[in-house]
Each structure stands twice: as C-alpha cells, then as structure tokens.
PDB file of N, CA and C in Angstrom:
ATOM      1  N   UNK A   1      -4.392  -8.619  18.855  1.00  0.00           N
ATOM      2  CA  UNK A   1      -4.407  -7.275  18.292  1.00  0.00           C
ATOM      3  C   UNK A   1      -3.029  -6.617  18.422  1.00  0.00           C
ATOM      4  N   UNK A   2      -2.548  -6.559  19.708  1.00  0.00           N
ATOM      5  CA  UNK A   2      -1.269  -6.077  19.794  1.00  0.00           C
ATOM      6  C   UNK A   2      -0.048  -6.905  18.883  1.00  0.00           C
ATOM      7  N   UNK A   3      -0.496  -8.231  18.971  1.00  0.00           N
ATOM      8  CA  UNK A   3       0.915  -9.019  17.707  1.00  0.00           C
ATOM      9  C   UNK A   3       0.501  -8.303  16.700  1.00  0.00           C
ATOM     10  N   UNK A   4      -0.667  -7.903  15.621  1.00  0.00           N
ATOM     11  CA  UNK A   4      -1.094  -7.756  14.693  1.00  0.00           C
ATOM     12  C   UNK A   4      -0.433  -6.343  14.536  1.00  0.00           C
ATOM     13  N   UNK A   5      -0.714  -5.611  15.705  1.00  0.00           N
ATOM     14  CA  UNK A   5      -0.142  -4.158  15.197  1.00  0.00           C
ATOM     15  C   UNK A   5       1.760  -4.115  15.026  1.00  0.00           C
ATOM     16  N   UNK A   6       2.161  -4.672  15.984  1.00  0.00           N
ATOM     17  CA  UNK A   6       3.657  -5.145  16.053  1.00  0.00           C
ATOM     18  C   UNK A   6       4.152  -5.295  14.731  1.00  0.00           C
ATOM     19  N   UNK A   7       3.226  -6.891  14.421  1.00  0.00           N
ATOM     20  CA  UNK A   7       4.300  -7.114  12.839  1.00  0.00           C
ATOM     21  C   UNK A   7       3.872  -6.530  11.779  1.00  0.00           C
ATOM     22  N   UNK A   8       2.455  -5.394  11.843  1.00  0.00           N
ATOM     23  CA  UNK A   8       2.178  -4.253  10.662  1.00  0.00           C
ATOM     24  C   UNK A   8       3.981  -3.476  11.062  1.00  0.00           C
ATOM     25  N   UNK A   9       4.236  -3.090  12.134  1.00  0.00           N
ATOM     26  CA  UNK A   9       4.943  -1.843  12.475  1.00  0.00           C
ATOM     27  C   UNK A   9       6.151  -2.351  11.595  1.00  0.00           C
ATOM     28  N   UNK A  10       6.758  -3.820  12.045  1.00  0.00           N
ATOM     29  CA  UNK A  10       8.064  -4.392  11.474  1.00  0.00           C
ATOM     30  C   UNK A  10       7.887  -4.645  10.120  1.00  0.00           C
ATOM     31  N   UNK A  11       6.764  -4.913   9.873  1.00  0.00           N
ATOM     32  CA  UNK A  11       7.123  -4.802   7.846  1.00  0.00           C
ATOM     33  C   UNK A  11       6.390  -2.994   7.485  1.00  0.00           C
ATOM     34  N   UNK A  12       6.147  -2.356   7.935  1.00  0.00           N
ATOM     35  CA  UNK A  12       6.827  -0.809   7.748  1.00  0.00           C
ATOM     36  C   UNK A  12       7.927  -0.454   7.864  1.00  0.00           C
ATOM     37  N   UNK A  13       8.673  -1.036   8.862  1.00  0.00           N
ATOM     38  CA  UNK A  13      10.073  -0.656   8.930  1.00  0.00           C
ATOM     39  C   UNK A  13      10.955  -1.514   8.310  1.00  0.00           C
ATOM     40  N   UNK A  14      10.495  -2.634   7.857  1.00  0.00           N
ATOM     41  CA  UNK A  14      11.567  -3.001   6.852  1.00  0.00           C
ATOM     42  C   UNK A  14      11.460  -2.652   5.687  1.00  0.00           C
ATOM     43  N   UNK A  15      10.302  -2.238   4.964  1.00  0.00           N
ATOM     44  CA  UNK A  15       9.491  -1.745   3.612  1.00  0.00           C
ATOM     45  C   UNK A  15      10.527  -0.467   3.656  1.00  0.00           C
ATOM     46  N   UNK A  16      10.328   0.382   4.634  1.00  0.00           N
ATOM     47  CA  UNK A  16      11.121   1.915   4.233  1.00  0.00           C
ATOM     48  C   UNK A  16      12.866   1.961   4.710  1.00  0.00           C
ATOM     49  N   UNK A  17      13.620   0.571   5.459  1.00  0.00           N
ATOM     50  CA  UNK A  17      14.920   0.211   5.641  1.00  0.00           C
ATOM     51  C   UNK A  17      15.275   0.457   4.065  1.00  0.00           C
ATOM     52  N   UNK A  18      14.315  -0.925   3.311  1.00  0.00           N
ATOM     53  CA  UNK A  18      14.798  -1.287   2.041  1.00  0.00           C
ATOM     54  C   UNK A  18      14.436  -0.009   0.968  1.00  0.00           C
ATOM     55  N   UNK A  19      13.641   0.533   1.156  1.00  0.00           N
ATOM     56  CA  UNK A  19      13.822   2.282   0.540  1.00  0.00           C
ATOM     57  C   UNK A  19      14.703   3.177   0.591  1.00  0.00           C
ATOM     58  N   UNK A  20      15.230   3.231   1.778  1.00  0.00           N
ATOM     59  CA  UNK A  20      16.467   3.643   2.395  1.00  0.00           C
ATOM     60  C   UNK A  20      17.501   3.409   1.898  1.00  0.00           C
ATOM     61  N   UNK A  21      18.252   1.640   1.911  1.00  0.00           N
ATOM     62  CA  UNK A  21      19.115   1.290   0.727  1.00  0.00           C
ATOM     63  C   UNK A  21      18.945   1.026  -0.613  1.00  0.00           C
ATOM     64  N   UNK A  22      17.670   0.939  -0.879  1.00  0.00           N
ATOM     65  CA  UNK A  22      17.870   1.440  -2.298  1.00  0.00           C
ATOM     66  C   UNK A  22      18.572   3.406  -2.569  1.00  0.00           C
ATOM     67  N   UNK A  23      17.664   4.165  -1.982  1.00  0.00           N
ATOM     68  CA  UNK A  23      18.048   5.678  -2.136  1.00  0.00           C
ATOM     69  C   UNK A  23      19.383   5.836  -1.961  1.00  0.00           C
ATOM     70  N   UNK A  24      20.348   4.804  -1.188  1.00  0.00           N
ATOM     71  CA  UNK A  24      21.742   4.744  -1.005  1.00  0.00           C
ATOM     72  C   UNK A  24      22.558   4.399  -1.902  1.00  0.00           C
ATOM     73  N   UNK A  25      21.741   3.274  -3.253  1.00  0.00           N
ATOM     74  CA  UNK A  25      22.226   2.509  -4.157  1.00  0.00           C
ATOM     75  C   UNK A  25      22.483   1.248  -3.874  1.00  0.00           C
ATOM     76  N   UNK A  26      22.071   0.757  -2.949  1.00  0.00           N
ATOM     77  CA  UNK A  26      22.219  -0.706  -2.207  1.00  0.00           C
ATOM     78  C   UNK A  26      20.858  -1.330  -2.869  1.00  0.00           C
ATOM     79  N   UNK A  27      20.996  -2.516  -3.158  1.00  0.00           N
ATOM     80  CA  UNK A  27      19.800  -3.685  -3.210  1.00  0.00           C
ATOM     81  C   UNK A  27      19.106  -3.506  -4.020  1.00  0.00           C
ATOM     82  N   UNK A  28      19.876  -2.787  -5.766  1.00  0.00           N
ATOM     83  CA  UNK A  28      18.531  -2.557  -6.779  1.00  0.00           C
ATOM     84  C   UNK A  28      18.704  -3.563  -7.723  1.00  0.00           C
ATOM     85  N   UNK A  29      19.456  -4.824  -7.646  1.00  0.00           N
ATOM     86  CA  UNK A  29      19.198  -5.714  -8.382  1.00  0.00           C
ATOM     87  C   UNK A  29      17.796  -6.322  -8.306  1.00  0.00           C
ATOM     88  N   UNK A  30      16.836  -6.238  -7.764  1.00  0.00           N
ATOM     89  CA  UNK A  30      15.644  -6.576  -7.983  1.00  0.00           C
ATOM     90  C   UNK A  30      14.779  -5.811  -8.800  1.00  0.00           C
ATOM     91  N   UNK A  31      14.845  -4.300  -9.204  1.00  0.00           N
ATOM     92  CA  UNK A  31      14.385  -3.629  -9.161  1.00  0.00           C
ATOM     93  C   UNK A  31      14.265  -3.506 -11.031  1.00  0.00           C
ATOM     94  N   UNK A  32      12.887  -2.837 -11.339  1.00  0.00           N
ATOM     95  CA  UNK A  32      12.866  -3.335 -12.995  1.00  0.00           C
ATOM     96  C   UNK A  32      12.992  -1.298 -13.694  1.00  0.00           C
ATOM     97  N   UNK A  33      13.422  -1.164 -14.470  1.00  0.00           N
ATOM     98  CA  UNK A  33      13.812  -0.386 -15.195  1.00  0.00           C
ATOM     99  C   UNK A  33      12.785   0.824 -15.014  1.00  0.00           C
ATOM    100  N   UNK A  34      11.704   0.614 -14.834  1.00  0.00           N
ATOM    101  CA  UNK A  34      10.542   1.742 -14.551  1.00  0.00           C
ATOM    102  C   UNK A  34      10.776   1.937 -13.147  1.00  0.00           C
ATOM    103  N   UNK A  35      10.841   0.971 -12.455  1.00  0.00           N
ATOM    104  CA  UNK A  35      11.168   1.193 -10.685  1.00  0.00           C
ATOM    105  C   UNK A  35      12.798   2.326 -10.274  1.00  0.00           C
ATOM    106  N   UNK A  36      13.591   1.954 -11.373  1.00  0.00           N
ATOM    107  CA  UNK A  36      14.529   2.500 -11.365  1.00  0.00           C
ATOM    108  C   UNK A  36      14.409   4.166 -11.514  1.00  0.00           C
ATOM    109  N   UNK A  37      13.721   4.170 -12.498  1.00  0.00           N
ATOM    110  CA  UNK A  37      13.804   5.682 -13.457  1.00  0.00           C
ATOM    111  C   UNK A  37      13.000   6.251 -12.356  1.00  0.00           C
ATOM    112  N   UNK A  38      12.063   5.430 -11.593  1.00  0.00           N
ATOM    113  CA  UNK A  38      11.079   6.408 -10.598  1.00  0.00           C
ATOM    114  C   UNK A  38      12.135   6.654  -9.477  1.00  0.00           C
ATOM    115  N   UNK A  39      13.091   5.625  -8.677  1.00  0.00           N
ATOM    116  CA  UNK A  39      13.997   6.354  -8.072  1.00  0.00           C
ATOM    117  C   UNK A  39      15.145   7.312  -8.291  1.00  0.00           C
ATOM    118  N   UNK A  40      15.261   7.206  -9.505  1.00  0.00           N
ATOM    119  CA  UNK A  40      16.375   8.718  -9.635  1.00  0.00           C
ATOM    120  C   UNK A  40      15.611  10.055 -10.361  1.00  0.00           C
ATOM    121  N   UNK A  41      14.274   9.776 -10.118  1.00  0.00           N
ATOM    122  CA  UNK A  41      13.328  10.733 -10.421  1.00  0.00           C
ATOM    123  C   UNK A  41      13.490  11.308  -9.365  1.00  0.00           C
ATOM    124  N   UNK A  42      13.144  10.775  -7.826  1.00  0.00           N
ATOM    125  CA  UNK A  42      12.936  10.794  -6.565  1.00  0.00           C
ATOM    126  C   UNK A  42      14.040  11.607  -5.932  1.00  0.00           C
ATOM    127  N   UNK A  43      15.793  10.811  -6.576  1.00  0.00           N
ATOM    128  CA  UNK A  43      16.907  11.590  -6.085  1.00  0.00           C
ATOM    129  C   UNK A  43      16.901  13.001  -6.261  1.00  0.00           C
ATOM    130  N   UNK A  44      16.716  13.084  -8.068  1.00  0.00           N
ATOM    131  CA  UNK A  44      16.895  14.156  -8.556  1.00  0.00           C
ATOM    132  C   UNK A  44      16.452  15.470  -7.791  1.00  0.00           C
ATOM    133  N   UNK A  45      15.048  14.782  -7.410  1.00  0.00           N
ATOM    134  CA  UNK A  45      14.203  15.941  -6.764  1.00  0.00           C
ATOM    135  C   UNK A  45      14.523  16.459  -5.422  1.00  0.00           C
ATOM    136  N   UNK A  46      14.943  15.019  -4.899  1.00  0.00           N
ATOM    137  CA  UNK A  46      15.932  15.538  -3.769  1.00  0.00           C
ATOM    138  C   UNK A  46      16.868  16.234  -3.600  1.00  0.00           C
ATOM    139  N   UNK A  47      17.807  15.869  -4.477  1.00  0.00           N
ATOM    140  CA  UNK A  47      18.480  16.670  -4.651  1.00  0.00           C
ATOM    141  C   UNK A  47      18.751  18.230  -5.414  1.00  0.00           C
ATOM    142  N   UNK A  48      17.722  18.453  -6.048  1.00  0.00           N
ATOM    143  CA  UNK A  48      17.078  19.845  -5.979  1.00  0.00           C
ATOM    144  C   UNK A  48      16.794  20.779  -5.244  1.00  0.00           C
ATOM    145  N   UNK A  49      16.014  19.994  -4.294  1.00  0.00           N
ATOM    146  CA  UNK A  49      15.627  20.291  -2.713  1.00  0.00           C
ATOM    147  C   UNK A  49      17.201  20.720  -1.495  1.00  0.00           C
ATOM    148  N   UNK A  50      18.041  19.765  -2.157  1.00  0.00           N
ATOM    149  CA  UNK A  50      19.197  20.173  -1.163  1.00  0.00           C
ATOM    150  C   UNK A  50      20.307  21.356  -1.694  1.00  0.00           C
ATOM    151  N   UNK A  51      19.964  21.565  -2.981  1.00  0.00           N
ATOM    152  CA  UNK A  51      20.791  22.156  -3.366  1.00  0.00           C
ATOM    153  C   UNK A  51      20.304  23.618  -3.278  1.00  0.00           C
ATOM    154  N   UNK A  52      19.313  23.690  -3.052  1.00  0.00           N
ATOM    155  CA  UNK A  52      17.873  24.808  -3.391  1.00  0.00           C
ATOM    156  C   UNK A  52      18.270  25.804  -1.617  1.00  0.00           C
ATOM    157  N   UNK A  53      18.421  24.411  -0.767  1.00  0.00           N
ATOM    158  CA  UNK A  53      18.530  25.069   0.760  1.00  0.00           C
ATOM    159  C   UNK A  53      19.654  25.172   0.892  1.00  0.00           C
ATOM    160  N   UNK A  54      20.997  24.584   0.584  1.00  0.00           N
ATOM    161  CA  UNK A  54      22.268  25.182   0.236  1.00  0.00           C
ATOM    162  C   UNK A  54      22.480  26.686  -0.143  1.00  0.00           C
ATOM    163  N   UNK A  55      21.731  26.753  -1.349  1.00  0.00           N
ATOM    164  CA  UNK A  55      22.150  28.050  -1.569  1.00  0.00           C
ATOM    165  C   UNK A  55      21.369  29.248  -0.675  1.00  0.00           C
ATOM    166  N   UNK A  56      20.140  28.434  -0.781  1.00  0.00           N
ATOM    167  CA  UNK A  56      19.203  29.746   0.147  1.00  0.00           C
ATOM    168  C   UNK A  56      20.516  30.308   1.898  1.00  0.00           C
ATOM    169  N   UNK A  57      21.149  29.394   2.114  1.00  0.00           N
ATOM    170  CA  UNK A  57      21.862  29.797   3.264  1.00  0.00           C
ATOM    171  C   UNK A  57      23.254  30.376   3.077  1.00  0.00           C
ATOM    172  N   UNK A  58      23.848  29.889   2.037  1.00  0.00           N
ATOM    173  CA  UNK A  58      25.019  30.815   1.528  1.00  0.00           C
ATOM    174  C   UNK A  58      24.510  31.843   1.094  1.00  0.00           C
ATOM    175  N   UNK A  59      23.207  32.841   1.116  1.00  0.00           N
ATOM    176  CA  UNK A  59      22.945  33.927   0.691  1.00  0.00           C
ATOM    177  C   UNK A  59      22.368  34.296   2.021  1.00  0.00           C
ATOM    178  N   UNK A  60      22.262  34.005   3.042  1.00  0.00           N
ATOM    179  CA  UNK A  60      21.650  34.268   4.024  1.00  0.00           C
ATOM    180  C   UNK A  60      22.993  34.839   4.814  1.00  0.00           C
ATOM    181  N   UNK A  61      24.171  33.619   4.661  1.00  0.00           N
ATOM    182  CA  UNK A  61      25.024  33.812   5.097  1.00  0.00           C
ATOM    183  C   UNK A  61      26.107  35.127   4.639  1.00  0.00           C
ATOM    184  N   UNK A  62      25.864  35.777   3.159  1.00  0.00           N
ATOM    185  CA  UNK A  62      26.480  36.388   2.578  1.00  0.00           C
ATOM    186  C   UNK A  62      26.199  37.875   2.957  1.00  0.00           C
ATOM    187  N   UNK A  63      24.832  37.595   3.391  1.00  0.00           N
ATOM    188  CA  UNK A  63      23.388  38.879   3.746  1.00  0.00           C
ATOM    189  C   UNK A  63      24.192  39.201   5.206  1.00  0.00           C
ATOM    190  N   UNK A  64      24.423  38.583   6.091  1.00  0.00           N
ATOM    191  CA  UNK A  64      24.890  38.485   7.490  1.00  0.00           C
ATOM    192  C   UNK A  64      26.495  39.049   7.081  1.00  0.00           C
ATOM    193  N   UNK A  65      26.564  38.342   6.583  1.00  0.00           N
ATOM    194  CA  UNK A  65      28.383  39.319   6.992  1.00  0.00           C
ATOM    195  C   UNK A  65      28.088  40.562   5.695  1.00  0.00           C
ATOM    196  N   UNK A  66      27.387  40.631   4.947  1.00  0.00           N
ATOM    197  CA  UNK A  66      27.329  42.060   4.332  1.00  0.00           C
ATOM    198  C   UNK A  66      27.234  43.038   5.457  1.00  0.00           C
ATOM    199  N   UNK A  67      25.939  42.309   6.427  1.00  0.00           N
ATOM    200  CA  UNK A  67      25.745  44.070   7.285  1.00  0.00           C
ATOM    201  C   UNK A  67      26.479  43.753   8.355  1.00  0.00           C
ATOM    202  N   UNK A  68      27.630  43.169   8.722  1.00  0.00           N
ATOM    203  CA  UNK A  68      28.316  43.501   9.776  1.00  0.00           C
ATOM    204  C   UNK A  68      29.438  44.280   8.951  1.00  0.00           C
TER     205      UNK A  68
END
C-alpha cells in the first residue's frame, strides 16, 4: 500500500513537472495543435490574472502616497 501510494505521488509529480515545462515553453514537441491552443488559452488567462494584480497594486500604491 505504501509503494502504491509513493509511485501514485511520483507520477503526480512528474505529470505537473512536465506541465510546468511545458507553461515555460519547454517539451511541446509532443504536443498536438488542440493541446497547444488549450495551453496558451491557460497562459493568456494567466496572464490576465497577473496583470489584473499588477495593476490592482500600482493603484493601491498610488492611493498610499496620495494620502501621505
């Protein structure tokens, strides 16, 4: 039981390594044209997300030195 849970854990962590370098741009020669479009679907959104909390803090930050 305990080997069983072990090598579930190590092919989770290699399953989301190789998610990882793909999201980096590493290792998408395997990867087929629909798999593709779903990861820069994925970036995009990410990067929405980062750009979204970027600004939310340069206005936070702008708010802060307004009232000093």
């Amino acid at each position: 039981l305990e080997h069983s849970k072990y090598a579930n854990l190590n092919d989770q962590l290699a399953e989301a390594s190789l998610r990882l370098r793909q999201m980096r741009g590493e290792e998408l020669d395997g990867l087929s044209v629909e798999e593709l479009q779903q990861l820069e679907k994925k970036l995009e959104t990410g990067l929405h997300r980062v750009l979204q909390t970027k600004d939310q803090q340069f206005l936070e930050q702008i708010n802060e030195l307004q009232r000093k």
